[in-house]
C-alpha atoms as a PDB file:
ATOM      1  CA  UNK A   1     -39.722  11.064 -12.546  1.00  0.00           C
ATOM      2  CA  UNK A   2     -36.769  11.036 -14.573  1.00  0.00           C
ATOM      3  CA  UNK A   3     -33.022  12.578 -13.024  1.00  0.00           C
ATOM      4  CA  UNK A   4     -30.284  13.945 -14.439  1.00  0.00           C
ATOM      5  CA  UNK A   5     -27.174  11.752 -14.590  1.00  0.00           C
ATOM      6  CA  UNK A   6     -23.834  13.660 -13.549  1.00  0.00           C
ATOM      7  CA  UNK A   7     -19.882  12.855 -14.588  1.00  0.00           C
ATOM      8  CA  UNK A   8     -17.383  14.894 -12.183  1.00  0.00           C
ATOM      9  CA  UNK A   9     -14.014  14.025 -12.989  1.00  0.00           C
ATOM     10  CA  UNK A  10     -10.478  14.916 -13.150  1.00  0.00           C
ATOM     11  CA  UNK A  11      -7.287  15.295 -11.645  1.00  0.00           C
ATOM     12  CA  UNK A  12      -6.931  13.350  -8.389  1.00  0.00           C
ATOM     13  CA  UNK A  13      -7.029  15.945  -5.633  1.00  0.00           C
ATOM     14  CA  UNK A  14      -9.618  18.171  -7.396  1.00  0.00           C
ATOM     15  CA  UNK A  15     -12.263  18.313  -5.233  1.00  0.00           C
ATOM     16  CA  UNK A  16     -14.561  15.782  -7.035  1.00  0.00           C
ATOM     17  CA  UNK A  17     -15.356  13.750  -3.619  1.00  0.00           C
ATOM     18  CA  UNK A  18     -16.201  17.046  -1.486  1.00  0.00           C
ATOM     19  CA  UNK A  19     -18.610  18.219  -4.676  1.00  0.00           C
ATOM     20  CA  UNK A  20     -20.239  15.027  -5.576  1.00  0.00           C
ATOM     21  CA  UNK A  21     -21.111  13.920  -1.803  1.00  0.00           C
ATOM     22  CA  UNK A  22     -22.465  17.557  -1.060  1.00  0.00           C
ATOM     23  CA  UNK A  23     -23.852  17.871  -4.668  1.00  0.00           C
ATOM     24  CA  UNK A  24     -25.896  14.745  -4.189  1.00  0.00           C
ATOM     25  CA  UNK A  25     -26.952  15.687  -0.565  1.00  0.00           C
ATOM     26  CA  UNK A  26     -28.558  18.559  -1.924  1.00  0.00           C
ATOM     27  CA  UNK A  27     -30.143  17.388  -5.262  1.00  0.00           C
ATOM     28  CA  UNK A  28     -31.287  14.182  -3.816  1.00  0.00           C
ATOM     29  CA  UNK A  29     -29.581  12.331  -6.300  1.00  0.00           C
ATOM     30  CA  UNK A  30     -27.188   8.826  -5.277  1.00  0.00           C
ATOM     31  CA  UNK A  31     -23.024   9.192  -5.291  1.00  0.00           C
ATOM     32  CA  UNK A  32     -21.081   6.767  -6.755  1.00  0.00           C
ATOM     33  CA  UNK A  33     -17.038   6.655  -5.922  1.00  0.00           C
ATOM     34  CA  UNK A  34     -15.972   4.735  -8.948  1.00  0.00           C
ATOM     35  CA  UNK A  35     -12.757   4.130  -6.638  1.00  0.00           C
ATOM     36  CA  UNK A  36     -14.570   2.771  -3.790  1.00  0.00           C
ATOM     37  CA  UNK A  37     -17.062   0.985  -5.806  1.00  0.00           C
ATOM     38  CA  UNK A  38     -14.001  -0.417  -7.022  1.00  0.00           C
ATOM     39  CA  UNK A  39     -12.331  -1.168  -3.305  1.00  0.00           C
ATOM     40  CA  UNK A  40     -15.525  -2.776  -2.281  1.00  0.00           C
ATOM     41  CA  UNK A  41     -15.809  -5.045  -5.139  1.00  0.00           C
ATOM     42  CA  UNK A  42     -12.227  -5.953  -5.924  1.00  0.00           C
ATOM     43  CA  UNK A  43     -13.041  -4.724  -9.577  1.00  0.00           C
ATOM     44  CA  UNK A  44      -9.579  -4.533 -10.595  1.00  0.00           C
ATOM     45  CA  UNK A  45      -7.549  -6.881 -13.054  1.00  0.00           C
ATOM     46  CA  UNK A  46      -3.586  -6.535 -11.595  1.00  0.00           C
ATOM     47  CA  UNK A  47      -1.670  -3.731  -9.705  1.00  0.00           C
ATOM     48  CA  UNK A  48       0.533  -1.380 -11.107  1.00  0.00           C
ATOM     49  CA  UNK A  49       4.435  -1.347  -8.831  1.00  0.00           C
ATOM     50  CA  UNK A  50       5.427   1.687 -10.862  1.00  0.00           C
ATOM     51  CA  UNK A  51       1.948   4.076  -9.183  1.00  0.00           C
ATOM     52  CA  UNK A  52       1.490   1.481  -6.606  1.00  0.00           C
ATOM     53  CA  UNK A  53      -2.027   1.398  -7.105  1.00  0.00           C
ATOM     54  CA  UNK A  54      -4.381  -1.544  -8.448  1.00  0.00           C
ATOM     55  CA  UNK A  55      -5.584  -1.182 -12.175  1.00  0.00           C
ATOM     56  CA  UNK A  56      -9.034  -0.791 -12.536  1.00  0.00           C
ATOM     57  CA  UNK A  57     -11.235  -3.642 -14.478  1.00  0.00           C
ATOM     58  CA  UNK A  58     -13.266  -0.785 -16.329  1.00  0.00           C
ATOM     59  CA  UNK A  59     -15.509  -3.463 -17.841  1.00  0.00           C
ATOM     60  CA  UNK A  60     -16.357  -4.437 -14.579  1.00  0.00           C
ATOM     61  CA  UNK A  61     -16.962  -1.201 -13.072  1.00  0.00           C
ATOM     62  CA  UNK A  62     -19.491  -0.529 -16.136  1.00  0.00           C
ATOM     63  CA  UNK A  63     -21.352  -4.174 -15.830  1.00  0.00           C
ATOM     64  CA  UNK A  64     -21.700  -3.045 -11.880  1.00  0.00           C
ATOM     65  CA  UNK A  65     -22.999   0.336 -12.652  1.00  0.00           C
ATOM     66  CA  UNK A  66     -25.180  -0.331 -15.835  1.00  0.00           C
ATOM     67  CA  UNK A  67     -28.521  -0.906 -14.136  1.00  0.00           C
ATOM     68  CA  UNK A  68     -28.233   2.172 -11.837  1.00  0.00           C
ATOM     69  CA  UNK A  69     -27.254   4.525 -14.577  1.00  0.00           C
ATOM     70  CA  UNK A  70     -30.220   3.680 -16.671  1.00  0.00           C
ATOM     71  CA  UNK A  71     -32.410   4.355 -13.499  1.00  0.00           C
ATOM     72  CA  UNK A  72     -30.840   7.977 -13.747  1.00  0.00           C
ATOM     73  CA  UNK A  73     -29.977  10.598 -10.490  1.00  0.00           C
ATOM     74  CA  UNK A  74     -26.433   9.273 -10.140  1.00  0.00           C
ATOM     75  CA  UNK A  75     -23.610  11.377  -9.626  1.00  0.00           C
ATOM     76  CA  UNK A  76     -20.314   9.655 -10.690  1.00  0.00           C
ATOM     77  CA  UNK A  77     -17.112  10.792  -9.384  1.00  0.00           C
ATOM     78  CA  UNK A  78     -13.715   9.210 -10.955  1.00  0.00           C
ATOM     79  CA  UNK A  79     -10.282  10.606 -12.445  1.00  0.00           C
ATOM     80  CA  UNK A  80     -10.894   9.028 -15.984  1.00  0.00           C
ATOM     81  CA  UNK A  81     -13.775   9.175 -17.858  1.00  0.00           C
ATOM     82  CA  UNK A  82     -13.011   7.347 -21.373  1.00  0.00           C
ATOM     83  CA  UNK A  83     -14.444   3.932 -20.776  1.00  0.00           C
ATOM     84  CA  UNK A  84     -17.523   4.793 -19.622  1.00  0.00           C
ATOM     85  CA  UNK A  85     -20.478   4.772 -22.336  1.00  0.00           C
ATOM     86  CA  UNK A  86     -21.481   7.893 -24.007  1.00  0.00           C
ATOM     87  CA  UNK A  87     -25.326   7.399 -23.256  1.00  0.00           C
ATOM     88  CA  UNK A  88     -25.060   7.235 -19.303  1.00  0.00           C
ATOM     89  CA  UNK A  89     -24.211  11.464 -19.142  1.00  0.00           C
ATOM     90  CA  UNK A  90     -26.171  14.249 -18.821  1.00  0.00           C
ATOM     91  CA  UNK A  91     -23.495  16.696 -18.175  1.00  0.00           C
ATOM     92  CA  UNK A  92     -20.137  15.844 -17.834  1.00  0.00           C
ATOM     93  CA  UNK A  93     -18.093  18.738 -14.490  1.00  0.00           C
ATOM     94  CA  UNK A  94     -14.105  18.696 -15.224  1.00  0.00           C
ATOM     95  CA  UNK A  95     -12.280  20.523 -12.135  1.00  0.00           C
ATOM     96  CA  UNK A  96      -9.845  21.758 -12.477  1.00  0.00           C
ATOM     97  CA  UNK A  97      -7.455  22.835  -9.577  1.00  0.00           C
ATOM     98  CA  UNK A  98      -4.050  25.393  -9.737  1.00  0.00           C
ATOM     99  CA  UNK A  99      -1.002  23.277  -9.620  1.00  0.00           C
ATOM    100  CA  UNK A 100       0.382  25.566  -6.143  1.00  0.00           C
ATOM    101  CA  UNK A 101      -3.025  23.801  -4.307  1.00  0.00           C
ATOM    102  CA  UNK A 102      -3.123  20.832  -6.069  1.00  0.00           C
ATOM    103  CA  UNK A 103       0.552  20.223  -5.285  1.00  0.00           C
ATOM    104  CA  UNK A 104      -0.353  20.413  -1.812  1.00  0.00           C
ATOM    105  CA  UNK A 105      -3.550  18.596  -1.676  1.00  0.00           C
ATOM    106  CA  UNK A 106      -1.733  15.752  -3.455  1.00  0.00           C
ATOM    107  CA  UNK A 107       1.525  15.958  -1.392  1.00  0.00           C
ATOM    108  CA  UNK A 108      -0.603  15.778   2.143  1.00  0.00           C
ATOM    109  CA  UNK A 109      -2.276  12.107   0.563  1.00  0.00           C
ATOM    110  CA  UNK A 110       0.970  10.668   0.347  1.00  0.00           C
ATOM    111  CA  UNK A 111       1.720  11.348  -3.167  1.00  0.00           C
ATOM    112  CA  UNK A 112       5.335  11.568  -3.859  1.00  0.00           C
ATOM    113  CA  UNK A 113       7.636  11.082  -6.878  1.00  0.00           C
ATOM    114  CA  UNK A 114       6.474   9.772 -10.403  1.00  0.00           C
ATOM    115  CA  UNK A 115       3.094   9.739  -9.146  1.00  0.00           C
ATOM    116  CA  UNK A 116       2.985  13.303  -7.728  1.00  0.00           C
ATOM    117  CA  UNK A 117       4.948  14.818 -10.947  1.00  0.00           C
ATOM    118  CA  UNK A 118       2.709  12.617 -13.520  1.00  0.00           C
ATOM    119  CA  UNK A 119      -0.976  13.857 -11.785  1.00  0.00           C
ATOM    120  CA  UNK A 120       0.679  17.809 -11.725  1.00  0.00           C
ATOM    121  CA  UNK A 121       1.443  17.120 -15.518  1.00  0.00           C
ATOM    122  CA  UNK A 122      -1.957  15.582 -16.124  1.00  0.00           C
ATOM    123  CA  UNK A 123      -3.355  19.186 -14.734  1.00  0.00           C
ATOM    124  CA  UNK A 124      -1.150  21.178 -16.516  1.00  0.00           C
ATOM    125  CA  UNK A 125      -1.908  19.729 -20.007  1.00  0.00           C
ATOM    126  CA  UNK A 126      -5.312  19.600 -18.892  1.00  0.00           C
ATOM    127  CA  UNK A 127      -5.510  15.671 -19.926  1.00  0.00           C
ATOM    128  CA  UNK A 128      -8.669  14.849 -18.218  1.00  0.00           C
ATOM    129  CA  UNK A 129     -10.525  17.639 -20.308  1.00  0.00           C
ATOM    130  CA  UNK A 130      -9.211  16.408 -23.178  1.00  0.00           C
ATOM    131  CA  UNK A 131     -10.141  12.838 -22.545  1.00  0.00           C
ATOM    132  CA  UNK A 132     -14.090  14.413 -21.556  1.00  0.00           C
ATOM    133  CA  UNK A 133     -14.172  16.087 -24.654  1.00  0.00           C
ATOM    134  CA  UNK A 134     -12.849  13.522 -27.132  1.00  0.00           C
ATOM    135  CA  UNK A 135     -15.799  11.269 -25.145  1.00  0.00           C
ATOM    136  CA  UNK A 136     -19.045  12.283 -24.640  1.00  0.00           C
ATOM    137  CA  UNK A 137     -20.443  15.658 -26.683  1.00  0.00           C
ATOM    138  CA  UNK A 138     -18.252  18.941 -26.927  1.00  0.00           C
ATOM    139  CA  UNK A 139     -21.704  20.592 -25.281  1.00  0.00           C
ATOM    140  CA  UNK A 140     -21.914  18.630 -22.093  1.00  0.00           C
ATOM    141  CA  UNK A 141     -18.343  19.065 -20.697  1.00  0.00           C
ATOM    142  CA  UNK A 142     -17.684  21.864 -18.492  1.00  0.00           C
ATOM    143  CA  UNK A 143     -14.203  23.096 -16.609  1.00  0.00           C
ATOM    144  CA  UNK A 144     -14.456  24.534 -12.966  1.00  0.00           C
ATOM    145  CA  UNK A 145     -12.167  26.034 -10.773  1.00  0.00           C
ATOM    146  CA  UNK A 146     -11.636  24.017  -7.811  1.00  0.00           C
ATOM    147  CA  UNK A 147      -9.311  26.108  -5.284  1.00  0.00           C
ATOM    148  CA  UNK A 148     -11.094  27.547  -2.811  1.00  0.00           C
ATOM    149  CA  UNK A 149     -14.314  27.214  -0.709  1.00  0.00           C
ATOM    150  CA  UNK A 150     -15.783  29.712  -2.626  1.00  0.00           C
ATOM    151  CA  UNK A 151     -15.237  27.643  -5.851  1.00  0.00           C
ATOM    152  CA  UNK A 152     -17.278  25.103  -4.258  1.00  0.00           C
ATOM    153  CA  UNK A 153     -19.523  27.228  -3.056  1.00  0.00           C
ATOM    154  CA  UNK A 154     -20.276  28.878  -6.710  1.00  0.00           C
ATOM    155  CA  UNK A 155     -19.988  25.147  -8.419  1.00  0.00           C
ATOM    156  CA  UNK A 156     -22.756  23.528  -6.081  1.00  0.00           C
ATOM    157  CA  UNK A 157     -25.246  26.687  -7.051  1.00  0.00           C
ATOM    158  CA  UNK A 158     -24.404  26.446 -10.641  1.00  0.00           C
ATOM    159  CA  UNK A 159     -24.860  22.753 -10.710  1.00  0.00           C
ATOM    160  CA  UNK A 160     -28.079  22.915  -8.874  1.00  0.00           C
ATOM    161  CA  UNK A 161     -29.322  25.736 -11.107  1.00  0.00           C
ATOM    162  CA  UNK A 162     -28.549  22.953 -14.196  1.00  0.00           C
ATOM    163  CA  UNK A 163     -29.885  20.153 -12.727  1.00  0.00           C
ATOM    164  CA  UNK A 164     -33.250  21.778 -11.531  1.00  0.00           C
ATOM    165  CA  UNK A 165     -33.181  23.227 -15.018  1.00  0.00           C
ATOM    166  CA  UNK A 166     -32.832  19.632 -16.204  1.00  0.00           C
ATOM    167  CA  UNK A 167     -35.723  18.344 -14.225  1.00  0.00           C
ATOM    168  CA  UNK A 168     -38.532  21.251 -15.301  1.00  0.00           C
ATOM    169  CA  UNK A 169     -37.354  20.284 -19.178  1.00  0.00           C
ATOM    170  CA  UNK A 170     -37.326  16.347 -18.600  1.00  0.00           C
ATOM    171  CA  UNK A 171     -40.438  15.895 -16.894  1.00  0.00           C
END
């Protein structure tokens, strides 16, 4: 039986970890933290001082997820979206979050400085849609709200709805 394979990205602070663990709880479908995947395998090729964060070997990441995508029913959750091939998404979830929440939700991590100012700007000029539309097809990408339980509430039924929808057509 063939599964749907789902992109949630954007902003850091979003939401995407809350919605893709729950989202694949319910659908039955396997979660994939690109960032943890990442942690786990040391796929990264330096660190940056400036964001004080390690920079991500993306053609790693994709040789270690290649197989599983192809299997299908994987949820991917990661801030970027770019380097990942065209062919692996089904549907491609952009959240998006109001910067008065995701000021907070950022702030409360830790985030301070460039790296808190340069993730509110990334919201604001709504970068990570941009990047999901320039890659994969116009039709796949969708924007949700991400502020409030009730967003996530409405998000997890509307993604359900899709992917159900997915499975009656696919199989």
């Amino acid at each position: 039986m063939r599964r749907p394979n789902v992109l949630i990205t954007g902003t850091p602070g979003v939401g995407k970890t809350t919605l893709g663990k729950e989202l694949a709880s319910r659908a039955g479908l396997s979660y994939v933290n690109v960032g943890d995947m990442a942690k786990e395998g040391e796929l990264y090729e330096g660190f940056d001082e400036e964001y004080d964060c390690p920079i991500l070997d993306e053609d790693r990441v994709v040789d270690e997820l290649e197989d599983r995508m192809s299997e299908g029913g994987v949820i991917v959750d990661y801030h970027g979206c770019d380097f990942f091939p065209e062919r692996w998404f089904h549907i491609v979830f952009v959240l998006r979050t109001e910067n008065s929440f995701l000021y907070d939700r950022l702030e409360s991590r830790g985030y301070t400085g460039k790296k808190l100012q340069d993730n509110i700007q990334c919201e604001i000029f709504q970068t990570l849609y941009e990047e999901a539309v320039l890659s994969y097809k116009k039709e796949i990408v969708h924007q949700l709200p991400s502020n409030t339980p009730e967003d996530l509430e409405r998000n997890l039924d509307q993604i359900m709805q899709w992917i159900e929808q997915w499975m009656k057509d696919n199989n």
